[in-house]
Protein backbone atom coordinates (compact mmCIF):
# COMPACT_ATOMS: atom_id res chain seq x y z
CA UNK A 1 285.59 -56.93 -158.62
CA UNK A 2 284.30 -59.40 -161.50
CA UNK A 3 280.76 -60.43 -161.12
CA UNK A 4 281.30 -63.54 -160.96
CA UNK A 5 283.17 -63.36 -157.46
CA UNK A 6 280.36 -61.44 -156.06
CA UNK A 7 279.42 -63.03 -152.47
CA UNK A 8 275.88 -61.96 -153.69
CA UNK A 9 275.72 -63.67 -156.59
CA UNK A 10 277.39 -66.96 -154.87
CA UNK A 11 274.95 -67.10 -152.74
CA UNK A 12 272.14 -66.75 -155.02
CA UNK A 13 273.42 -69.53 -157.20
CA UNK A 14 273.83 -72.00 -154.06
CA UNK A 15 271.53 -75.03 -154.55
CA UNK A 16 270.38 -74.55 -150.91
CA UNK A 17 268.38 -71.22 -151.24
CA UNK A 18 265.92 -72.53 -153.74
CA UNK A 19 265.07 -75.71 -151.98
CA UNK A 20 264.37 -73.71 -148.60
CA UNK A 21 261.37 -71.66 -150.41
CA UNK A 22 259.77 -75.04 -151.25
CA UNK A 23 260.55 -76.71 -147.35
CA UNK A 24 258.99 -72.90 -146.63
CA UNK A 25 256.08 -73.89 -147.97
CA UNK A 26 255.66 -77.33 -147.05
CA UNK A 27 255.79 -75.88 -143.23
CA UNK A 28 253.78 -73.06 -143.57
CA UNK A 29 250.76 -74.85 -145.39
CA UNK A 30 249.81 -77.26 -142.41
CA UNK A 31 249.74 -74.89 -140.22
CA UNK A 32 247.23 -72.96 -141.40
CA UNK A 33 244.81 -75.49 -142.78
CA UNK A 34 244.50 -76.82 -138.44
CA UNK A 35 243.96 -73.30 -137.70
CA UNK A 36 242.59 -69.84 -139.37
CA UNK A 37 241.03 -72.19 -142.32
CA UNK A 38 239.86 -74.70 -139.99
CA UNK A 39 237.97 -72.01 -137.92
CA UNK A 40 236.69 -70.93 -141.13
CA UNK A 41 235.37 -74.10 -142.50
CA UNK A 42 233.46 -74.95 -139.04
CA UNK A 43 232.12 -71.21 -138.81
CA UNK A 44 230.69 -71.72 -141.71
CA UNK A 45 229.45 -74.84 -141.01
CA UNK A 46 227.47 -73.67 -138.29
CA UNK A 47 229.78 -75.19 -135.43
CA UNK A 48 228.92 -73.74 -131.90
CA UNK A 49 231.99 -70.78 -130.90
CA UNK A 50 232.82 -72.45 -127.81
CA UNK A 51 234.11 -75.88 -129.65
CA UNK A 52 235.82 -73.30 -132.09
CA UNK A 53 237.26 -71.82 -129.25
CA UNK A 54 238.57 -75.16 -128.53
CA UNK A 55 239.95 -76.18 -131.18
CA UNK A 56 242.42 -73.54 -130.66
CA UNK A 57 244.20 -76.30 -128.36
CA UNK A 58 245.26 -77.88 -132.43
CA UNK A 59 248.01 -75.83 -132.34
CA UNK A 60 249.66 -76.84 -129.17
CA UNK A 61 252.41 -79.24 -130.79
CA UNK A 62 254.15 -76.30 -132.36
CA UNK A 63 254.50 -74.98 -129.04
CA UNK A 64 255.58 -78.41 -127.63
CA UNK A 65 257.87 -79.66 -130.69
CA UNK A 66 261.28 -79.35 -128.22
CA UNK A 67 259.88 -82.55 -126.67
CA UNK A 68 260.08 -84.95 -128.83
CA UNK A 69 262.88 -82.94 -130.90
CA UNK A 70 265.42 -85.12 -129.31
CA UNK A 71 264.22 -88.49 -131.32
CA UNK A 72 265.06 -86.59 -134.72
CA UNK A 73 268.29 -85.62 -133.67
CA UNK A 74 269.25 -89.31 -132.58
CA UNK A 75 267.68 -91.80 -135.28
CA UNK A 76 268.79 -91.67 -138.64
CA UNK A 77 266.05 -92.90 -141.40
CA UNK A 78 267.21 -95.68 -143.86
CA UNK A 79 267.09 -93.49 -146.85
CA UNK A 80 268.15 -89.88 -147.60
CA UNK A 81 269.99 -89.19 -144.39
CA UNK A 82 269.31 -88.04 -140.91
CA UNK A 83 267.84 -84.49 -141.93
CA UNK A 84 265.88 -84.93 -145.32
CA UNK A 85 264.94 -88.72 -144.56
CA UNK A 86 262.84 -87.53 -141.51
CA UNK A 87 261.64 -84.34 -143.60
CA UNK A 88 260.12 -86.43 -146.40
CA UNK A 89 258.33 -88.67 -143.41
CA UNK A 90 257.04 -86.01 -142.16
CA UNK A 91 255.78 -84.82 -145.62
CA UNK A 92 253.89 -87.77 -146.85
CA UNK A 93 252.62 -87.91 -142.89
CA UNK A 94 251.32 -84.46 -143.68
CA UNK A 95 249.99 -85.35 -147.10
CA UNK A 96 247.95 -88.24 -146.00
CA UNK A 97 246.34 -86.23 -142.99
CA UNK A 98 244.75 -83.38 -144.89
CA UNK A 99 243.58 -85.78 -147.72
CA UNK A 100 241.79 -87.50 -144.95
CA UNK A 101 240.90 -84.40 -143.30
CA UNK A 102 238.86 -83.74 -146.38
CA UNK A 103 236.97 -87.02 -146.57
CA UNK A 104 235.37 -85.70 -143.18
CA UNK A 105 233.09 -82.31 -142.66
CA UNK A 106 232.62 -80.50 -139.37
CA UNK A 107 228.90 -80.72 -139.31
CA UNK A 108 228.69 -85.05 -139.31
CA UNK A 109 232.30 -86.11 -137.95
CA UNK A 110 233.36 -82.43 -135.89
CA UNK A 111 235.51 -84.36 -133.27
CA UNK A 112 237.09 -86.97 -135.49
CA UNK A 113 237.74 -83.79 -137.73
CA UNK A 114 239.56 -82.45 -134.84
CA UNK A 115 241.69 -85.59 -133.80
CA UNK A 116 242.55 -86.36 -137.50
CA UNK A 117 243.84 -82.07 -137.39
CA UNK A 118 245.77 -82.36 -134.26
CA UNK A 119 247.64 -85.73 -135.94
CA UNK A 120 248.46 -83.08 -138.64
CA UNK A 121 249.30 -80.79 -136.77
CA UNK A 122 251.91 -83.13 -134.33
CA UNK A 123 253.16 -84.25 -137.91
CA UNK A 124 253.81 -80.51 -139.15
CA UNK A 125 255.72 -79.37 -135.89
CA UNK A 126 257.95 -82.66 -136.35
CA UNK A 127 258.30 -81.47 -139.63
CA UNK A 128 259.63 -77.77 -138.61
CA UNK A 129 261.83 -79.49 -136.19
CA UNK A 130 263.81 -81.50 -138.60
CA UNK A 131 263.66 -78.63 -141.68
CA UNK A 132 264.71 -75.86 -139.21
CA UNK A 133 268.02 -78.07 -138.37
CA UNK A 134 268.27 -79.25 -141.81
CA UNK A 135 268.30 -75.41 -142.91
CA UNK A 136 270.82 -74.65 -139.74
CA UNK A 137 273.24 -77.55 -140.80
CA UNK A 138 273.38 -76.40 -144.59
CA UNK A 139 273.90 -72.93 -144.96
CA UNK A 140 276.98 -71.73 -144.63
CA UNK A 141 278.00 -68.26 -142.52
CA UNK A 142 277.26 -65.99 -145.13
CA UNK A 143 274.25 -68.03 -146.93
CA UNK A 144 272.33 -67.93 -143.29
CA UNK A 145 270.71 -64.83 -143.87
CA UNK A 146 269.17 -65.29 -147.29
CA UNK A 147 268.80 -68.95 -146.72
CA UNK A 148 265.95 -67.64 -143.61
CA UNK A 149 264.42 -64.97 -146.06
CA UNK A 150 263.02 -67.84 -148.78
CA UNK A 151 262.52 -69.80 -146.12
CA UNK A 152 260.29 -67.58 -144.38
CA UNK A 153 259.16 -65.99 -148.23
CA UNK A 154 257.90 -69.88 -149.19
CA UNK A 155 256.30 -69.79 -145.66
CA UNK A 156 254.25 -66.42 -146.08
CA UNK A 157 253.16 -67.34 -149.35
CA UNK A 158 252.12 -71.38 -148.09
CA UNK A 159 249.88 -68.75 -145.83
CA UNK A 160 248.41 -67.04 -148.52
CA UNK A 161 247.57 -70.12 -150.51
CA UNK A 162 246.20 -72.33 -147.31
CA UNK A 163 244.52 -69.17 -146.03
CA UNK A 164 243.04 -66.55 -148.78
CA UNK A 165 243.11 -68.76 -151.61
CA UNK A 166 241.80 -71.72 -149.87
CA UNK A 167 238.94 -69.25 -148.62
CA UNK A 168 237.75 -68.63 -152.40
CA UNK A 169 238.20 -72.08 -153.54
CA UNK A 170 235.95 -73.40 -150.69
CA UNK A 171 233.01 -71.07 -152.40
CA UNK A 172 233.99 -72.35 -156.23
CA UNK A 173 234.85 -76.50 -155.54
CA UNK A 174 233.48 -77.16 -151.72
CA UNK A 175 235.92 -77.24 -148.69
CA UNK A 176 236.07 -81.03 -149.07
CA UNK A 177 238.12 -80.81 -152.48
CA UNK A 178 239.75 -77.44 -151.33
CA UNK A 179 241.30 -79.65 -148.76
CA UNK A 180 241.88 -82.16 -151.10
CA UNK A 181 243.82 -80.14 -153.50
CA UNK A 182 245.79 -78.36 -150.65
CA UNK A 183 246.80 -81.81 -149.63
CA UNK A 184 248.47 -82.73 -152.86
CA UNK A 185 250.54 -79.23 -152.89
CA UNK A 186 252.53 -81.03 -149.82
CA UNK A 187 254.48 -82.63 -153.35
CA UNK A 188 256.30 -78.59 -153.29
CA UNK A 189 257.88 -79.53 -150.39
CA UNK A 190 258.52 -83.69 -151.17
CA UNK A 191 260.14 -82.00 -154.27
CA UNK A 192 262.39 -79.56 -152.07
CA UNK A 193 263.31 -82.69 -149.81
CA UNK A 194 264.20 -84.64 -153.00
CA UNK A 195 266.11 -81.82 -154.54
CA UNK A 196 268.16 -80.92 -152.04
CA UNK A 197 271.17 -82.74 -150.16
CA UNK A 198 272.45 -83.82 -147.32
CA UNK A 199 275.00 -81.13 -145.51
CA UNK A 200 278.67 -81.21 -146.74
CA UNK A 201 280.11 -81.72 -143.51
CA UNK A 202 279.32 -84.99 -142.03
CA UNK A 203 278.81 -84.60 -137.65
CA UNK A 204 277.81 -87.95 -135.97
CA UNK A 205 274.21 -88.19 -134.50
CA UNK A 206 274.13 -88.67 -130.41
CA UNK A 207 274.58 -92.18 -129.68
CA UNK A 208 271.84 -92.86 -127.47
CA UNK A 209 268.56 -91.49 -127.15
CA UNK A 210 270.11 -89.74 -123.42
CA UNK A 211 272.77 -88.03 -125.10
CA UNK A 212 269.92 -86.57 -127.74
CA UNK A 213 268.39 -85.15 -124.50
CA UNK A 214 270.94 -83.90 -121.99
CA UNK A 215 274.04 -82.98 -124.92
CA UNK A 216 271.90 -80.27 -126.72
CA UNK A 217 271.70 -78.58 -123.10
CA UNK A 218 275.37 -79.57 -121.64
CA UNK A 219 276.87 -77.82 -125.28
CA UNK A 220 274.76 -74.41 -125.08
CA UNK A 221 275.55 -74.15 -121.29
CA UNK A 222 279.20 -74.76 -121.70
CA UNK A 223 278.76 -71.06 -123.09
CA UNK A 224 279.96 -68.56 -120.12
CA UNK A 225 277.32 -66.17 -121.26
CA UNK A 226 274.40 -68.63 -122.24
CA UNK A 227 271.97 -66.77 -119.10
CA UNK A 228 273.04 -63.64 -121.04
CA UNK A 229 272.13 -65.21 -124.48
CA UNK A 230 268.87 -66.72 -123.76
CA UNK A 231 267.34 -63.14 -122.31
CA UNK A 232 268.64 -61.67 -125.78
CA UNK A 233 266.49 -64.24 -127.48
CA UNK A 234 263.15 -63.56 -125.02
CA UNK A 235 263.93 -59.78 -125.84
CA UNK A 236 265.18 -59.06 -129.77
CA UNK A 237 261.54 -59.76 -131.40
CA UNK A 238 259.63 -58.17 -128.19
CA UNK A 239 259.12 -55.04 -129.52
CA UNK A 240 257.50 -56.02 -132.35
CA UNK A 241 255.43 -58.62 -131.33
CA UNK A 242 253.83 -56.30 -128.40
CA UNK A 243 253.12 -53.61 -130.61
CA UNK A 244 251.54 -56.45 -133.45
CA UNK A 245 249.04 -57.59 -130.69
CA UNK A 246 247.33 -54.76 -131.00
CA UNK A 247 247.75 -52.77 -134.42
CA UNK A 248 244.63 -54.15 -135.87
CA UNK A 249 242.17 -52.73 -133.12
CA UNK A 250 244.29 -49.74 -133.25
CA UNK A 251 243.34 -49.40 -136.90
CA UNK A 252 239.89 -50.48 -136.24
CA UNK A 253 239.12 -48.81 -133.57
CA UNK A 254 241.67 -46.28 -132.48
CA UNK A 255 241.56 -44.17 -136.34
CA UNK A 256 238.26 -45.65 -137.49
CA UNK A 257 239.37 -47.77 -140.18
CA UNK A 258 237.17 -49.72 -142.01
CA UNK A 259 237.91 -53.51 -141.95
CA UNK A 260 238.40 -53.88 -146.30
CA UNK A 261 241.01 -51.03 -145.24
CA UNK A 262 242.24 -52.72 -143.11
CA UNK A 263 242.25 -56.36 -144.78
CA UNK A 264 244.24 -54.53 -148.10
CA UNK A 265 246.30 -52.95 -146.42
CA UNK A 266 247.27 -54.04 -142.82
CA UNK A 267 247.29 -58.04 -144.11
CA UNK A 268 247.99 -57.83 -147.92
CA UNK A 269 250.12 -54.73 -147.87
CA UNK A 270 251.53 -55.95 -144.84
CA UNK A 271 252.43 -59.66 -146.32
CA UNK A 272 254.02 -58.33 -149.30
CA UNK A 273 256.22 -55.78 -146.89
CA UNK A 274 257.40 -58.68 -144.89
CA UNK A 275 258.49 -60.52 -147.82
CA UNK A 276 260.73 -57.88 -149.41
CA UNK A 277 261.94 -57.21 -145.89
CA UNK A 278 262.77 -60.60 -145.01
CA UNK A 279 264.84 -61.20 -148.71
CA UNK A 280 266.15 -57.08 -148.30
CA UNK A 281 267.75 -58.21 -144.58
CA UNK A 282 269.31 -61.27 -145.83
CA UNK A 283 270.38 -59.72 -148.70
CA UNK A 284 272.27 -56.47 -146.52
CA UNK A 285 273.66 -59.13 -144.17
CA UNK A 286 275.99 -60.38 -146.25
CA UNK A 287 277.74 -57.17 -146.52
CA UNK A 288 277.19 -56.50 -142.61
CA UNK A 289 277.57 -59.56 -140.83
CA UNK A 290 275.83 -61.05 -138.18
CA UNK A 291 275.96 -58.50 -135.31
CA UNK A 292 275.78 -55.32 -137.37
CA UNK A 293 272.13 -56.53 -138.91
CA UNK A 294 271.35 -57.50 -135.47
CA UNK A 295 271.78 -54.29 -133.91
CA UNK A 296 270.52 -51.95 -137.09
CA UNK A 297 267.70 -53.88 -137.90
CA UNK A 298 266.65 -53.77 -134.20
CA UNK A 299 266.89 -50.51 -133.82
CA UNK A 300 264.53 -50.52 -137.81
CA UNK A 301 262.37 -52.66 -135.24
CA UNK A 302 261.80 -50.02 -132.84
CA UNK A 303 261.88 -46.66 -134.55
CA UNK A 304 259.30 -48.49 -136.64
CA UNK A 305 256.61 -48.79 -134.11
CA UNK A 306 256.78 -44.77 -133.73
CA UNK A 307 255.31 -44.31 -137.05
CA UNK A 308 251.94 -45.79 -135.98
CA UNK A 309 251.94 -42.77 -133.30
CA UNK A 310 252.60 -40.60 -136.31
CA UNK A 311 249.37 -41.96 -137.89
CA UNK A 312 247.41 -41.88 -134.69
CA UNK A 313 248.10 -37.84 -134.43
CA UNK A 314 247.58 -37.59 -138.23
CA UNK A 315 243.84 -39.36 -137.74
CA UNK A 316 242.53 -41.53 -140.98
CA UNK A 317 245.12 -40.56 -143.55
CA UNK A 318 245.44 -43.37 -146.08
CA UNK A 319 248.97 -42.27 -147.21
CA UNK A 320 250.34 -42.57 -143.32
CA UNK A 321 248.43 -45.85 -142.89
CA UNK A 322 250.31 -47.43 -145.48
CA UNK A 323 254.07 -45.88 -144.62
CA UNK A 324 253.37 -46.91 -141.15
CA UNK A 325 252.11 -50.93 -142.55
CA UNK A 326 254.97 -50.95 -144.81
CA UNK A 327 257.85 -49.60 -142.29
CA UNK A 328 256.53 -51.78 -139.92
CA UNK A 329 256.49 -54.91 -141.55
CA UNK A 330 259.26 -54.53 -143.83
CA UNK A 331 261.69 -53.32 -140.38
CA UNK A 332 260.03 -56.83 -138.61
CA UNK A 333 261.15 -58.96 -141.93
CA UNK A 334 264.76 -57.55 -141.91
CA UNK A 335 265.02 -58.30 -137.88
CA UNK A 336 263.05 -61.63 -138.22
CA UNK A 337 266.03 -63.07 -141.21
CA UNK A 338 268.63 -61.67 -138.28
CA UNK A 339 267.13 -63.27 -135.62
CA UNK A 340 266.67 -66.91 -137.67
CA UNK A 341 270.37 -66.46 -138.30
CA UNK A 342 271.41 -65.85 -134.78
CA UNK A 343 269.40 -69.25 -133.81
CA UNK A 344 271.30 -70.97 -136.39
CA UNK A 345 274.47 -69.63 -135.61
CA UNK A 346 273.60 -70.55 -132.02
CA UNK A 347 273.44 -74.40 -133.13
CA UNK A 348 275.81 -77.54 -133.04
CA UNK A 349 275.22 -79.65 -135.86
CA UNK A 350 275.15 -82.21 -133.54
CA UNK A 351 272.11 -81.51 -131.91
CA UNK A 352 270.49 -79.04 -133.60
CA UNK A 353 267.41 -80.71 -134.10
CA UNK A 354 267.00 -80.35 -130.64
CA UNK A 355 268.66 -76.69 -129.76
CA UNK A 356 266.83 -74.92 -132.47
CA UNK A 357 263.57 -76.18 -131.35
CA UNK A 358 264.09 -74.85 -128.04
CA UNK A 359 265.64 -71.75 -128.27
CA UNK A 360 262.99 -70.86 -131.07
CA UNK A 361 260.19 -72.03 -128.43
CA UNK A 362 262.20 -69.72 -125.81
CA UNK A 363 261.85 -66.55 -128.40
CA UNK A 364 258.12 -66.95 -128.23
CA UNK A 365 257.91 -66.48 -124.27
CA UNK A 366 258.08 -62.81 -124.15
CA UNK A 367 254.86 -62.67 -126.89
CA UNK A 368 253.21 -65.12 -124.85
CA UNK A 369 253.77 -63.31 -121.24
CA UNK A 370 253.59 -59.67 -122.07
CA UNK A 371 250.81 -59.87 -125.06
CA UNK A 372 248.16 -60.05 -122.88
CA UNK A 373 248.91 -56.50 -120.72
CA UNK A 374 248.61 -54.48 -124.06
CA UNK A 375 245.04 -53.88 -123.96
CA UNK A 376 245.61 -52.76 -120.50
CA UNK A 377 247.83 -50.44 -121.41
CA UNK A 378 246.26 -49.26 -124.10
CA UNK A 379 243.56 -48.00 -121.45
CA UNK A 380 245.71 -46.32 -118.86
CA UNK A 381 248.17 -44.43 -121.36
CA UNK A 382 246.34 -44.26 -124.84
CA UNK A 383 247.37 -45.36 -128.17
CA UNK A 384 250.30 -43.36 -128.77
CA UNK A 385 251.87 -43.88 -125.29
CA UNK A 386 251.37 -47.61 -125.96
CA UNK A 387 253.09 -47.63 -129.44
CA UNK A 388 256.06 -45.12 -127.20
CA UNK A 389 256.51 -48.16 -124.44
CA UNK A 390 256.34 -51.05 -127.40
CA UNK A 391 259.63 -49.07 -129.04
CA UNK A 392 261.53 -48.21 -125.57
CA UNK A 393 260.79 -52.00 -124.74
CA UNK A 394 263.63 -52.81 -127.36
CA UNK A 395 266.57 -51.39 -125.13
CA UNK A 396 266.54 -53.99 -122.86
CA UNK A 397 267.34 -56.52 -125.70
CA UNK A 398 269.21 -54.11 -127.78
CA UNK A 399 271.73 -53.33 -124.96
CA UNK A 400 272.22 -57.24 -124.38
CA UNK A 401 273.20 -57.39 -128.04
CA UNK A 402 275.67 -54.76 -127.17
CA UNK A 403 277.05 -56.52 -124.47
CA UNK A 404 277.51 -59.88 -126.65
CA UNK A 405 279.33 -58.10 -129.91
CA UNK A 406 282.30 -59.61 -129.39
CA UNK A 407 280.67 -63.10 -128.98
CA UNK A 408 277.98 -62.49 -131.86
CA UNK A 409 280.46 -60.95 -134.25
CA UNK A 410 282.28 -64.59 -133.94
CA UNK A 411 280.06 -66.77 -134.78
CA UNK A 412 279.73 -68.85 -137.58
CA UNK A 413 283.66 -68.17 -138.18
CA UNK A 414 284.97 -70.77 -135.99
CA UNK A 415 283.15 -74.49 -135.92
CA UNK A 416 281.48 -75.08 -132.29
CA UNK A 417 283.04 -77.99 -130.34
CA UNK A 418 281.22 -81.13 -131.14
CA UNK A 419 280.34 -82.65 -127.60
CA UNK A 420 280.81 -86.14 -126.93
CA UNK A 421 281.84 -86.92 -130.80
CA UNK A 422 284.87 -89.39 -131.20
C-alpha cells in the first residue's frame, strides 16, 4: 500500500486533530485554576479549611452542564456558526473571568473571589458542552479515536500548566500575575476556535427551545437497547475509577512510599503514561474499530489494576511501582479515547450538544456512588483483595459490551436518523 493512502497518515493530516489539542487546552485550563490552584492560592493565604472545604461547591457546573446544554444546541451565534460561535463566547467569557480573578486576593475579597470563580467556572462547563459536540460533529468514523486522544493530550497538559507550573510561577511573579498570565493563554484555544471549521455536513438546529430539550431524549430512546446502553456507560470506566480512588493512600500508606515518590512517579509518571496511552488507543483504533478497542482495552483496564497487587506482595520496589503507574495509566488512556468515541458515536448531530453532555454526566455516576465504599473495603479485605474486586468489577460492563457487538460494531457506518428535521 503507498503511504500516501495510509488511513494513519489521513488522519494525521486532517485539519481537525490539531485544532482539538488547542480546544483541549482551552477546557482543561479553567478547570483547574477554580479548583486544585484555587485551594492552593487560599491555603497559602492563610484561608480557614472549612471555607476551602467549601469552595469545593466551584465545581458543581461541570456536573450540572446537561441543564442548560439544551440552549447551545438550539441558538445559533451570528458569527462562526452554531458550534465554534458559542466556543469562542465561551472563550473570551473565560478570558475575562480569570483576568479579573487576579485583580482580587483571597485574604481582602475571599467571597467575591469565589463568586467571580464559580462565573468561570459556569462559563468553562458551557464551554465543554459546545467543544465536546463540536468535536462529536467533526470527526469522522475513523478520525474519532485520535481526534479524543489530542483532545484529552491538550487537556492533561492545560493541567500541568494551570496546576504545577502555575504553582512555581506563584513563588517567582505573585499569584495575582500568575493568574494574569494564565488568563491570556485562553488565546490557545480562541486560536483553535478560529482555526478550525464548521462540520462538513450541515444538520438543522431544533427549532424551538422544547425540541432542544425533549428531541435529544425522544432520539436516544428510540434505540431498543438504550436501558442496555446507558448501564454500559455507568460500567466501562468503573473499574478504573474505583481502583484510582484509592492508589495514592495505597502508595502512601499501604507500601510506605514517600510522598516526592509518590508525586514523580504516581502524578508525573502517571500524566505522561496517560498521554501516550490516550494517542497509542486512538492510534490502534483505527485498525480495530470501535468495538474491538472497546472490549481489548477494557479488558487492558482490568488486568491492569492486578499489577498494583503485584507491587503490594513485592513491598517498596521502585521498579514494580513504576510498571504498575505506567500499566495503569497508560491501559486507562487507551480505554478513556474508546470510551470518548463510543459517546460520540452515540450522538445525533442534531442534538449533540445536549446528548453528549448527558451521557458523559451519566459515565460519572458509578465514580460518584461506589467511590466512597473503597476505604471500607480496603478495611474488611486488605489491599490486594481490594485491587482483586476493582478488576472483577469490569465484567459487569465488559459482558454488556458483549451483548451490544453487533450494535457497537455499526456505528458510525450508517448516519443516525435526524428527528424532527424537514
Amino acid at each position: 500500500m503507498n503511504i500516501k493512502d495510509s488511513p494513519y497518515l489521513k488522519i494525521f493530516r486532517s485539519r481537525s486533530i490539531p485544532v482539538l489539542s488547542l480546544l483541549g487546552f482551552s477546557s482543561g485550563l479553567p478547570l483547574v485554576l477554580t479548583s486544585g490552584t484555587l485551594q492552593a492560592w487560599m491555603t497559602v493565604d492563610g484561608v480557614d479549611l472549612r471555607a476551602i472545604g467549601i469552595f469545593s461547591l466551584i465545581g458543581l457546573p461541570y456536573t450540572l452542564k446537561f441543564l442548560w446544554s439544551p440552549v447551545m444546541d438550539r441558538f445559533v451565534p451570528p458569527l462562526l456558526g452554531r458550534r465554534r460561535g458559542w466556543i469562542v463566547i465561551t472563550q473570551i467569557g473565560i478570558m475575562l473571568g480569570i483576568a479579573v480573578m487576579s485583580l482580587h486576593s483571597p485574604k481582602q475579597a475571599l467571597w467575591l473571589l469565589g463568586a467571580i470563580a464559580l462565573m468561570v467556572a459556569f462559563t468553562s462547563a458551557s464551554q465543554d458542552i459546545v467543544a465536546d459536540a463540536y468535536r462529536t460533529d467533526i470527526l469522522r468514523d475513523q478520525e474519532r479515536g485520535l481526534g479524543a486522544a489530542v483532545f484529552v493530550t491538550g487537556y492533561r497538559i492545560a493541567m500541568l500548566v494551570g496546576g504545577a507550573v502555575a504553582l512555581i510561577l506563584s513563588d517567582q511573579i505573585g499569584w495575582q500575575k500568575t493568574y494574569l498570565l494564565m488568563a491570556a493563554l485562553m488565546i490557545i484555544g480562541i486560536a483553535g476556535a478560529f482555526l478550525g471549521q464548521e462540520p462538513g455536513v450541515t444538520v438543522s438546529h431544533p427549532k424551538t427551545l422544547q425540541e432542544a430539550v425533549w428531541g435529544p431524549l425522544r432520539d436516544f430512546f428510540s434505540r431498543p437497547t438504550a436501558a442496555v446502553i446507558l448501564l454500559l456507560i455507568v460500567l466501562y470506566k468503573l473499574c478504573d475509577a474505583y481502583a484510582g480512588t484509592m492508589t495514592t493512600p495505597f502508595l502512601l500508606r499501604g507500601i510506605g512510599f514517600t510522598a516526592t515518590d509518590v508525586g514523580t512517579i504516581n502524578k508525573g509518571l502517571g500524566l505522561v503514561s496517560v498521554i501516550i496511552g490516550a494517542v497509542m488507543g486512538g492510534t490502534i483504533m483505527v485498525r480495530l474499530g470501535l468495538f474491538r478497542s472497546l472490549l481489548i482495552f477494557g479488558i487492558l483496564q482490568a488486568v491492569s489494576n492486578l499489577s498494583f497487587i503485584l507491587l503490594a506482595w513485592t513491598g517498596k520496589s521502585y521498579g514494580m511501582l513504576i510498571f504498575a503507574v505506567a500499566f495503569e495509566n497508560i491501559s486507562g488512556g487507551m480505554g478513556t479515547a474508546s470510551f470518548i468515541s463510543l459517546l460520540m458515536a452515540l450522538c445525533n448531530q442534531r442534538y449533540s450538544a445536549t446528548q453528549y453532555a448527558l451521557l458523559s454526566s451519566l459515565s460519572a455516576l458509578g465514580r460518584t456512588f461506589i467511590a466512597p465504599t473503597s476505604g471500607y473495603l480496603v478495611e474488611e479485605v486488605g489491599w490486594p483483595g481490594f485491587f482483586l474486586i476493582t478488576a472483577l468489577s469490569s465484567l459487569p460492563g465488559l459482558w454488556l459490551l458483549w451483548r451490544l457487538r453487533d450494535e457497537i460494531s455499526g456505528l458510525g457506518k450508517v448516519p443516525s436518523p435526524l428527528v424532527g428535521e424537514e
